[in-house]
Protein backbone atom coordinates (compact mmCIF):
# COMPACT_ATOMS: atom_id res chain seq x y z
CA UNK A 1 -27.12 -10.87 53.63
CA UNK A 2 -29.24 -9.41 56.50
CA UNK A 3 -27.53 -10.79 59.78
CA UNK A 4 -29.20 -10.54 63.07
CA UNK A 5 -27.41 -10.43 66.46
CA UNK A 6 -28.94 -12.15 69.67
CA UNK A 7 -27.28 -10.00 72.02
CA UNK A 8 -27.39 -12.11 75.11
CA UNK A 9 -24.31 -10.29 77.48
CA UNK A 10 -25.90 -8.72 80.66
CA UNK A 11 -22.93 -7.23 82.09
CA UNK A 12 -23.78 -3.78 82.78
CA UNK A 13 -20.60 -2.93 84.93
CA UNK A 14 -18.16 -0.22 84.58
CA UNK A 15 -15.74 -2.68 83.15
CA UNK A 16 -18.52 -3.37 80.34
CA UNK A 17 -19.28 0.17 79.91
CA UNK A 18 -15.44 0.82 78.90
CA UNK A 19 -15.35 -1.72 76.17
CA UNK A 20 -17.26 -1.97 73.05
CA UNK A 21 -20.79 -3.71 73.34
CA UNK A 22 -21.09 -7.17 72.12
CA UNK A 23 -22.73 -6.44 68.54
CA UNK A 24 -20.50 -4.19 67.97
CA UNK A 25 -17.16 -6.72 68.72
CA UNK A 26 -19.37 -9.00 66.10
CA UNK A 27 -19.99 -6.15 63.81
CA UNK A 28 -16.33 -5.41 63.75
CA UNK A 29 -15.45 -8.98 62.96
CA UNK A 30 -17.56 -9.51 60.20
CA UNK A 31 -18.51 -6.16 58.22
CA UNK A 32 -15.11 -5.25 57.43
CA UNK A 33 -14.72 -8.79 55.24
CA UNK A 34 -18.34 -8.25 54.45
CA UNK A 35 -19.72 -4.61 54.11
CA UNK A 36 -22.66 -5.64 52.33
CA UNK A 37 -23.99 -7.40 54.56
CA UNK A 38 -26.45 -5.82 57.00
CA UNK A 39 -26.04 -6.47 60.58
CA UNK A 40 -29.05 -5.77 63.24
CA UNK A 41 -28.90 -6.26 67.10
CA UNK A 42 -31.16 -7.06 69.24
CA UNK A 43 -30.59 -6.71 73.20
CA UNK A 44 -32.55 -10.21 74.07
CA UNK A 45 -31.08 -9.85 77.44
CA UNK A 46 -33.56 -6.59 77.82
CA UNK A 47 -36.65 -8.76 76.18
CA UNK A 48 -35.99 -6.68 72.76
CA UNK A 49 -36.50 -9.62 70.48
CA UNK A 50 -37.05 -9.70 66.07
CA UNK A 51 -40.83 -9.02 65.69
CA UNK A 52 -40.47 -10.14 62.05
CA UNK A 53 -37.99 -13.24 62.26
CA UNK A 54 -38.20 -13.89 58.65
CA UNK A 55 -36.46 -10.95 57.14
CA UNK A 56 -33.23 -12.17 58.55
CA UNK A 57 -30.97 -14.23 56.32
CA UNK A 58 -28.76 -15.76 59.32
CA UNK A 59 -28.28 -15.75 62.88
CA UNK A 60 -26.23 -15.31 65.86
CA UNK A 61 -26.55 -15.39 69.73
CA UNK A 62 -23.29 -14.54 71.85
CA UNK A 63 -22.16 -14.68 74.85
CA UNK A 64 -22.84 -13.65 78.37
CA UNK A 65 -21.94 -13.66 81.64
CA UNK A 66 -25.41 -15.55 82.54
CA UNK A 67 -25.91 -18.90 82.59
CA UNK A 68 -28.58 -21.19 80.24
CA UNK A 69 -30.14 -22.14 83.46
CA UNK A 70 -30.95 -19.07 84.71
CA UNK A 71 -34.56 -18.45 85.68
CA UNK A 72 -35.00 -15.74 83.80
CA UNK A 73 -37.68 -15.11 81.15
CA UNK A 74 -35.63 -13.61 78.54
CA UNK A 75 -33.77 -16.68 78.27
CA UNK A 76 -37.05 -18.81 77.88
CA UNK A 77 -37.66 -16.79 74.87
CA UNK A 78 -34.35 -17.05 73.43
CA UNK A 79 -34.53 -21.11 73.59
CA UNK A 80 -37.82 -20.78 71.85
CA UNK A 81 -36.24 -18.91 69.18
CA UNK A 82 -33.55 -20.84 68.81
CA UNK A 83 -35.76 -23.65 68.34
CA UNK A 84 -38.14 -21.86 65.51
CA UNK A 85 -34.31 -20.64 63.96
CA UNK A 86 -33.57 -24.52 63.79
CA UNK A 87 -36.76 -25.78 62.34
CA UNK A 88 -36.08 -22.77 59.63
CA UNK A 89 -33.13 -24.32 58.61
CA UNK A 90 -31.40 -20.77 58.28
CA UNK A 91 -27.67 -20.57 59.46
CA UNK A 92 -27.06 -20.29 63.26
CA UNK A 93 -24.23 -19.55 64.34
CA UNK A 94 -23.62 -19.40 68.43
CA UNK A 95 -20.58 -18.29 70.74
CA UNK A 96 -19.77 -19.56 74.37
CA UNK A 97 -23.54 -18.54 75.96
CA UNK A 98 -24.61 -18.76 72.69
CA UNK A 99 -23.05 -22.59 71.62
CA UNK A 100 -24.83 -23.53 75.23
CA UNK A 101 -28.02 -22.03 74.84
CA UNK A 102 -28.90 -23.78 71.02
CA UNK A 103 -27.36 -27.07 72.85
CA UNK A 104 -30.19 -26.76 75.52
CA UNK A 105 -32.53 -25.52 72.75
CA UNK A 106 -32.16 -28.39 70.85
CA UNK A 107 -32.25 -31.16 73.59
CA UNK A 108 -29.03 -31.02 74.45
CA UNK A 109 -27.21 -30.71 78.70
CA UNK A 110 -24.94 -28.02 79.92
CA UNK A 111 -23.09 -28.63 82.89
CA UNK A 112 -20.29 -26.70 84.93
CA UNK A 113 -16.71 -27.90 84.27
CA UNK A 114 -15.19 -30.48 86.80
CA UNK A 115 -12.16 -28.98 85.68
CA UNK A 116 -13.07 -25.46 86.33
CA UNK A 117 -12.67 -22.35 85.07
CA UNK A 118 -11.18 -21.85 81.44
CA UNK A 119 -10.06 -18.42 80.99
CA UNK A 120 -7.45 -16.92 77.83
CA UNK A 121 -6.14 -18.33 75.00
CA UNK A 122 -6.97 -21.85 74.38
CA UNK A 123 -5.58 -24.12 71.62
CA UNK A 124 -8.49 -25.56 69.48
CA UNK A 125 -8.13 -29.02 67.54
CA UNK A 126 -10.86 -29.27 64.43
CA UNK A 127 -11.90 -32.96 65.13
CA UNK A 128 -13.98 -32.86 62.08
CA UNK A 129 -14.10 -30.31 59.10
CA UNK A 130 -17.23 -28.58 58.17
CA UNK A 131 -17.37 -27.34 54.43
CA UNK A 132 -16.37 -23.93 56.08
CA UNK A 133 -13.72 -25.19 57.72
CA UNK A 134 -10.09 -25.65 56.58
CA UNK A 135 -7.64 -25.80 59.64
CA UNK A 136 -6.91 -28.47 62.02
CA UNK A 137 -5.27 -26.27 64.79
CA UNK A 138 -6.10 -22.78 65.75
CA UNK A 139 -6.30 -20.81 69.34
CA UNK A 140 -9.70 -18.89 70.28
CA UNK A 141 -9.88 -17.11 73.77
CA UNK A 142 -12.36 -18.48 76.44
CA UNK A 143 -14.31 -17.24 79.18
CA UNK A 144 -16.40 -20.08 80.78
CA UNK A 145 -16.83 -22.82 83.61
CA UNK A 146 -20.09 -23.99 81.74
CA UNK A 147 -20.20 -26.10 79.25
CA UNK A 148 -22.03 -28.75 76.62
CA UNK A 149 -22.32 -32.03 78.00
CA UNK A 150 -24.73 -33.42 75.90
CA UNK A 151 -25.10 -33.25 72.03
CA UNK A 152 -28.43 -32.37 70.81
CA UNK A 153 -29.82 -35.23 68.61
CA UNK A 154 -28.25 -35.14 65.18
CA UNK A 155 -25.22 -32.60 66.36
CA UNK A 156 -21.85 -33.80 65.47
CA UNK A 157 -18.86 -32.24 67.91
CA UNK A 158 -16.00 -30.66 65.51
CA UNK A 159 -14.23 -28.70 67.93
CA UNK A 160 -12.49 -29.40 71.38
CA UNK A 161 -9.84 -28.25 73.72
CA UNK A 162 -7.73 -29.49 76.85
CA UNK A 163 -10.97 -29.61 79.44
CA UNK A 164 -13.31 -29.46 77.05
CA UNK A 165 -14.89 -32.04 74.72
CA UNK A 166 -17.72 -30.59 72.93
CA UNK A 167 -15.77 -27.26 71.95
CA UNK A 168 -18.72 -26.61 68.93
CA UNK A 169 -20.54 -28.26 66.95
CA UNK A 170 -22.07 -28.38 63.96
CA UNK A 171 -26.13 -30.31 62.74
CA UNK A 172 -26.51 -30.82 59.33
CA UNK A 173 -25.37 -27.39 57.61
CA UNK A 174 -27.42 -25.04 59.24
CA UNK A 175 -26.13 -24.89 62.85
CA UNK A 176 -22.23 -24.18 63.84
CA UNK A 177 -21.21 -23.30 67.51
CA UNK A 178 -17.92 -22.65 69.17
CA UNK A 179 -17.57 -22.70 73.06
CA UNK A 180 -15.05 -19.64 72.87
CA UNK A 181 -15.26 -16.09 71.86
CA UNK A 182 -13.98 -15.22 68.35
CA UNK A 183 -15.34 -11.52 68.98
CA UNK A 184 -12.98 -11.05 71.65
CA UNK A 185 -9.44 -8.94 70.78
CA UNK A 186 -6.75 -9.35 72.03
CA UNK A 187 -6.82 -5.87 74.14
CA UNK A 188 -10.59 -6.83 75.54
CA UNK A 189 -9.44 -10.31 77.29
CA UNK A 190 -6.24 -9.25 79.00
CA UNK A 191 -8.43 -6.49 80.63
CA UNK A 192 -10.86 -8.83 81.25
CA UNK A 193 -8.21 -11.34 82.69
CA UNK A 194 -7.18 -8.27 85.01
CA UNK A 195 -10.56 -7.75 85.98
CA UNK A 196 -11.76 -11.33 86.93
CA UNK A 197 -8.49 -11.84 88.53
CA UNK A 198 -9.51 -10.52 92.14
CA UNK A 199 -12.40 -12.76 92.10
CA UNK A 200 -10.70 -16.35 90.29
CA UNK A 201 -8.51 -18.94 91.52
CA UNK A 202 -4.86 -17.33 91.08
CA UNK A 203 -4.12 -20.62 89.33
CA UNK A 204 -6.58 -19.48 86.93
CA UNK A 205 -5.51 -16.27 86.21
CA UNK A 206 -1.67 -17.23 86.07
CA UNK A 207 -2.50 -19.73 83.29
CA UNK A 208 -4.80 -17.17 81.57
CA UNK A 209 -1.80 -14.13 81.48
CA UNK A 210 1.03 -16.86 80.82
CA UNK A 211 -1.68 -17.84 77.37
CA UNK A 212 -2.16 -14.01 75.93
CA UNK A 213 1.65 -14.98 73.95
CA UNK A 214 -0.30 -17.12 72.13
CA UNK A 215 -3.23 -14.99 70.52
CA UNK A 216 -6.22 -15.78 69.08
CA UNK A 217 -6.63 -16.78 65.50
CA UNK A 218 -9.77 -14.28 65.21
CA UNK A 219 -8.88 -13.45 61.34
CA UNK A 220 -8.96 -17.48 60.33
CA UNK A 221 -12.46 -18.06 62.12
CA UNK A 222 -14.06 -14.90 61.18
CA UNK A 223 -13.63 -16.55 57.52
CA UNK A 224 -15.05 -19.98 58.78
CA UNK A 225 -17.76 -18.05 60.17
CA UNK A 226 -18.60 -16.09 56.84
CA UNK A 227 -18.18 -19.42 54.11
CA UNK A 228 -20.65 -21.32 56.73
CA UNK A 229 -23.36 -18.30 56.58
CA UNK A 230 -22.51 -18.32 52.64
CA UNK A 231 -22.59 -21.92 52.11
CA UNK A 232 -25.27 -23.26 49.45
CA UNK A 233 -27.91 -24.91 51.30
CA UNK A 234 -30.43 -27.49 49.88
CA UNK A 235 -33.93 -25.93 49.69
């Protein structure tokens, strides 16, 4: 399966620069359960976007420090692929930036959350169960203050957390999304707790250390992620 990677993060900071790149937290996720499968990035956030989109198999656009309504003409582009992706009926699969970004695609809203910030581990309750899906409970780590607040026409939610009630969704069986960051280890987001802390409400970051205890169940959504891009699909 040929895999393409809609590498959306434009943090370009020192912080960023000690950590491994976005497709390559994605690559390490997936190829290890799946070393056949072919994995190619593309930096959207630099305008580097597929010039053949058809030789991909599936699809997925992570996250990013930006925001869906930024004026910014890479992101323009993105929603129009996401929107060509859709109408292709190939798997999409999209992660915090990513979940928002098809949601606006599609005719869906993103706000900011009344509630604020959500930052660490977060405990995630299936509300409905996908094919690809088999647990009810499981914690992801977050990184937001946007999120959906509108489905798209024809999404269903399956996924939602304390402050959060569109947590991902799914439309028919081509499109799955999960606000949260199942790239993420453990290692990356208590750095990155440490190095948003100066600049969040301590509140936030208190919460965020007091969650790391908790984990992220990265292993059981990696495989939710793999039976969804794997799922038989009508013609």
């Amino acid at each position: 399966m040929r895999i393409a990677i809609l590498m959306a993060n434009t943090d370009e900071s020192e912080f960023s620069r000690l950590h491994p790149r976005d497709g390559e937290k994605w690559h390490a996720l997936l190829a290890p359960k799946r070393p056949d499968w072919t994995f190619t990035v593309y930096s959207v956030k630099d305008g580097k976007f597929p010039k053949n989109e058809s030789i991909h198999d599936g699809w997925i656009v992570t996250g990013s420090p930006a925001s869906v309504h930024d004026d910014a003409p890479w992101i323009a582009r993105l929603l129009d692929l996401i929107t060509r992706i859709e109408a292709s009926k190939k798997p999409l699969f999209g992660a915090c930036f990513g979940h928002q970004a098809i949601a606006l695609a599609l005719g869906g809203e993103v706000s900011q959350n009344p509630e604020g910030w959500v930052i660490g581990s977060v405990e995630i309750e299936a509300t409905a169960r996908p094919p690809w899906m088999e647990a009810r409970r499981f914690w992801q780590y977050g990184a937001h203050i946007e999120q959906v607040s509108k489905l798209p026409d024809g999404a269903e939610v399956i996924l939602r957390h304390d402050g959060c009630a569109v947590g991902g969704f799914v439309i028919g069986d081509h499109v799955f999304t999960t606000q949260n960051h199942p790239e993420m280890t453990h290692e990356f987001i208590a750095a990155l707790i440490e190095e948003l802390a100066p600049n969040k409400p301590a509140d936030v970051i208190e919460k965020a250390r007091a969650s790391l205890p908790m984990s992220a169940d990265n292993g059981l959504f990696s495989d939710c992620i793999i039976r969804f891009f794997e799922h038989d699909r009508a013609p």
